[in-house]
C-alpha atoms as a PDB file:
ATOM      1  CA  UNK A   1     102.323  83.654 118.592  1.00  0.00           C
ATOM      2  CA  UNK A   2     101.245  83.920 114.861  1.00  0.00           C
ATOM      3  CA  UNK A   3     104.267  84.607 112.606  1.00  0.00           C
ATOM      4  CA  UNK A   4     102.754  88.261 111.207  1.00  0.00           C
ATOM      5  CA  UNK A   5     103.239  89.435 115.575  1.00  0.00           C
ATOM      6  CA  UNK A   6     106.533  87.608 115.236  1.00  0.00           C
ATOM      7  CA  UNK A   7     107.616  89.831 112.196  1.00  0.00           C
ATOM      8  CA  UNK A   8     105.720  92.863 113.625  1.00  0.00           C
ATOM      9  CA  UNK A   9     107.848  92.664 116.380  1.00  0.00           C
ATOM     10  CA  UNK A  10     111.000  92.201 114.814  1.00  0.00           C
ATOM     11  CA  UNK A  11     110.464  95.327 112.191  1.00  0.00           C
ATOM     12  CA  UNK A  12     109.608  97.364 115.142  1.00  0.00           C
ATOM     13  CA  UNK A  13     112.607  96.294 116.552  1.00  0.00           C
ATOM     14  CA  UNK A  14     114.351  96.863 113.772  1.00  0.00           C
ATOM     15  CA  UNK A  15     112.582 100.302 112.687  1.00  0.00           C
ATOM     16  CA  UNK A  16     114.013 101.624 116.447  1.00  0.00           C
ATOM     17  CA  UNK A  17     117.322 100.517 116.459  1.00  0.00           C
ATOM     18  CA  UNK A  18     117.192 102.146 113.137  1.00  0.00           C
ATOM     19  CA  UNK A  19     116.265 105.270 114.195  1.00  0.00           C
ATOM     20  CA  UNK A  20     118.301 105.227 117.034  1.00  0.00           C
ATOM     21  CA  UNK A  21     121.435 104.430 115.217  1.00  0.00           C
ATOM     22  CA  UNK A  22     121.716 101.336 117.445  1.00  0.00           C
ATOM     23  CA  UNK A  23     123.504  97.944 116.035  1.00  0.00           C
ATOM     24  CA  UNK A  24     122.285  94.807 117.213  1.00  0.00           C
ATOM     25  CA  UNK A  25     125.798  94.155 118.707  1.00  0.00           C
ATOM     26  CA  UNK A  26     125.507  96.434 120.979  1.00  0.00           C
ATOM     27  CA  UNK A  27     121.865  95.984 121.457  1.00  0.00           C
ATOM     28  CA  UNK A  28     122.350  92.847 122.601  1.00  0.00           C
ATOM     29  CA  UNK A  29     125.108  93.828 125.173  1.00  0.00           C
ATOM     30  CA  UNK A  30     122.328  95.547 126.764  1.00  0.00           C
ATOM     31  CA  UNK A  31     119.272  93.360 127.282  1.00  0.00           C
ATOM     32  CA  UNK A  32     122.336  90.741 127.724  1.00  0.00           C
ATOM     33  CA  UNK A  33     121.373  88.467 125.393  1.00  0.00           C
ATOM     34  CA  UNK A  34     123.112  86.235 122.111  1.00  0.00           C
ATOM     35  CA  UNK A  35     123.272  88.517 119.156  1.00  0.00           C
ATOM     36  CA  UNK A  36     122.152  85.536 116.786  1.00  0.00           C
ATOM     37  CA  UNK A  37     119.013  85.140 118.976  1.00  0.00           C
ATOM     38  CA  UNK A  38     118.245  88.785 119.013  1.00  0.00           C
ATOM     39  CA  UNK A  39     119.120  88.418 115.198  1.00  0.00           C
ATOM     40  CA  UNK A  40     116.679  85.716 114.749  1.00  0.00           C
ATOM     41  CA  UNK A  41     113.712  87.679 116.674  1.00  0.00           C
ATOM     42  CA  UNK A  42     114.122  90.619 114.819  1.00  0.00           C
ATOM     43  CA  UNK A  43     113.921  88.532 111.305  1.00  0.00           C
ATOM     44  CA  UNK A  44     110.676  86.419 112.625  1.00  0.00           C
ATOM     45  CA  UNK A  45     112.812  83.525 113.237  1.00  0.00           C
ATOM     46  CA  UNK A  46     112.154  83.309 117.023  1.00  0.00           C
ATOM     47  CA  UNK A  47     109.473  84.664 119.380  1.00  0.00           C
ATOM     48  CA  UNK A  48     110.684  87.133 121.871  1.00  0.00           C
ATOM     49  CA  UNK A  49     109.249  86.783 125.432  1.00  0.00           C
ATOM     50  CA  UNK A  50     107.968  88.973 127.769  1.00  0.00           C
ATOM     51  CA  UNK A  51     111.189  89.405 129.327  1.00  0.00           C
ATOM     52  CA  UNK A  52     112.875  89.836 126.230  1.00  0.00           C
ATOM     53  CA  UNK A  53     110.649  92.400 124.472  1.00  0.00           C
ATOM     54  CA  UNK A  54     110.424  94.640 128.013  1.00  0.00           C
ATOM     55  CA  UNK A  55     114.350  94.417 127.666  1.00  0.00           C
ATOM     56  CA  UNK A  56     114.331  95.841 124.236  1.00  0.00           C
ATOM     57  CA  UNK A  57     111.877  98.073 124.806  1.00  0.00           C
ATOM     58  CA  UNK A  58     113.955  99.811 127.789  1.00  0.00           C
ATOM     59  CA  UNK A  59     117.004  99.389 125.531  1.00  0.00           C
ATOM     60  CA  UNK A  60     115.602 101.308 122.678  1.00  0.00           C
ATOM     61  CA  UNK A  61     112.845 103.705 124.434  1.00  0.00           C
ATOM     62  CA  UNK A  62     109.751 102.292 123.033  1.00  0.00           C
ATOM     63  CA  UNK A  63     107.481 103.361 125.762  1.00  0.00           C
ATOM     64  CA  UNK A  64     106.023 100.080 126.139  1.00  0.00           C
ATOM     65  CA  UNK A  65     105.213  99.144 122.369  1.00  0.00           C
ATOM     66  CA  UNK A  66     107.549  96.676 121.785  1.00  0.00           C
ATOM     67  CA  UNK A  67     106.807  95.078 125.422  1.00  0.00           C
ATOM     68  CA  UNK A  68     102.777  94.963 124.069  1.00  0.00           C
ATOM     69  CA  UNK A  69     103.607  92.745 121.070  1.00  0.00           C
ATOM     70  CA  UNK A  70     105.081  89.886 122.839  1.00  0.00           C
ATOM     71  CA  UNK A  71     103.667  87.515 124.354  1.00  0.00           C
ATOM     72  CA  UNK A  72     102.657  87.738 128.393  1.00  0.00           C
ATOM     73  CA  UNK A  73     101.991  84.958 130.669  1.00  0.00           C
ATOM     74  CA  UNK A  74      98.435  84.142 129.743  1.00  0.00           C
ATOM     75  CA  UNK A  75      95.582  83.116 131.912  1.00  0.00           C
ATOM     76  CA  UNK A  76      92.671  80.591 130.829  1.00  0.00           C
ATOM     77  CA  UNK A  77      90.529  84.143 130.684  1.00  0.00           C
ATOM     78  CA  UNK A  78      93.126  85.087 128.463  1.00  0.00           C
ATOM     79  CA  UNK A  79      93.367  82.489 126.205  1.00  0.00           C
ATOM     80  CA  UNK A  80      89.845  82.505 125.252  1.00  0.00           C
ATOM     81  CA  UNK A  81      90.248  86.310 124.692  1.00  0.00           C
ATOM     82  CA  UNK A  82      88.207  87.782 127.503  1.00  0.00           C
ATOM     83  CA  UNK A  83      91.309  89.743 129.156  1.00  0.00           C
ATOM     84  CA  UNK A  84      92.992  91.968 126.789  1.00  0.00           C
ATOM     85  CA  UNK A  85      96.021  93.202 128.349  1.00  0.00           C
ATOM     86  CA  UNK A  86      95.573  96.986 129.682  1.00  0.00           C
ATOM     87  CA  UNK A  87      97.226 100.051 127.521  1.00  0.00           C
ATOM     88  CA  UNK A  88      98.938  97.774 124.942  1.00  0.00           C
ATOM     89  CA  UNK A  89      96.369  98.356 121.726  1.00  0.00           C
ATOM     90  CA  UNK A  90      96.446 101.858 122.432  1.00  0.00           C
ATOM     91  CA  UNK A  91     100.136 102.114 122.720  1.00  0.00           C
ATOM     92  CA  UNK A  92     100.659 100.104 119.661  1.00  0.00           C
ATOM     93  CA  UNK A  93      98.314 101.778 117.151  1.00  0.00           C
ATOM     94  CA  UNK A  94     100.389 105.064 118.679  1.00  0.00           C
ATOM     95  CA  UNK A  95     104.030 103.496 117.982  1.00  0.00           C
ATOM     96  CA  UNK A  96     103.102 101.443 114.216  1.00  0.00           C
ATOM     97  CA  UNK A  97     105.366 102.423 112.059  1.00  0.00           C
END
């Protein structure tokens, strides 16, 4: 993952808790995970995974558009860029802040 998805994800992140009036304390209660790794995603520091960024996106009702700026499991189809993953560029033009 490229650092600008990394910090796209995190100010997303960051934009919902936000408007949500959610700390990332009790954020990370939870998705159950460290507060200084959920720190470190949502400055760029760290890449959240798929598990992760469904997590937060449940936590903070994204609706899916945190979950479609992580990374998935990726096939060799994929990689090369001739699967695009169903619903996510939609969703995310629809949730950019």
């Amino acid at each position: 993952m490229t650092a600008p998805v990394m910090t796209a994800f995190g100010a997303q992140m960051g934009r919902l808790m936000a408007e949500r009036g959610m700390s990332l304390h009790r954020l990370a209660r939870l998705v159950n995970y460290d507060v200084g790794y959920l720190c470190k995603v949502k400055n760029g520091r760290k890449r959240p995974s798929a598990a992760l960024a469904a997590r937060v996106d449940a936590a903070l009702g994204a609706g899916g558009a945190l979950a479609c700026l992580a990374p998935a499991a990726r096939s060799r189809r994929q990689r090369r860029g001739d699967v695009h993953r169903v619903g996510c560029a939609a969703r995310s033009r629809v949730h950019a802040g």
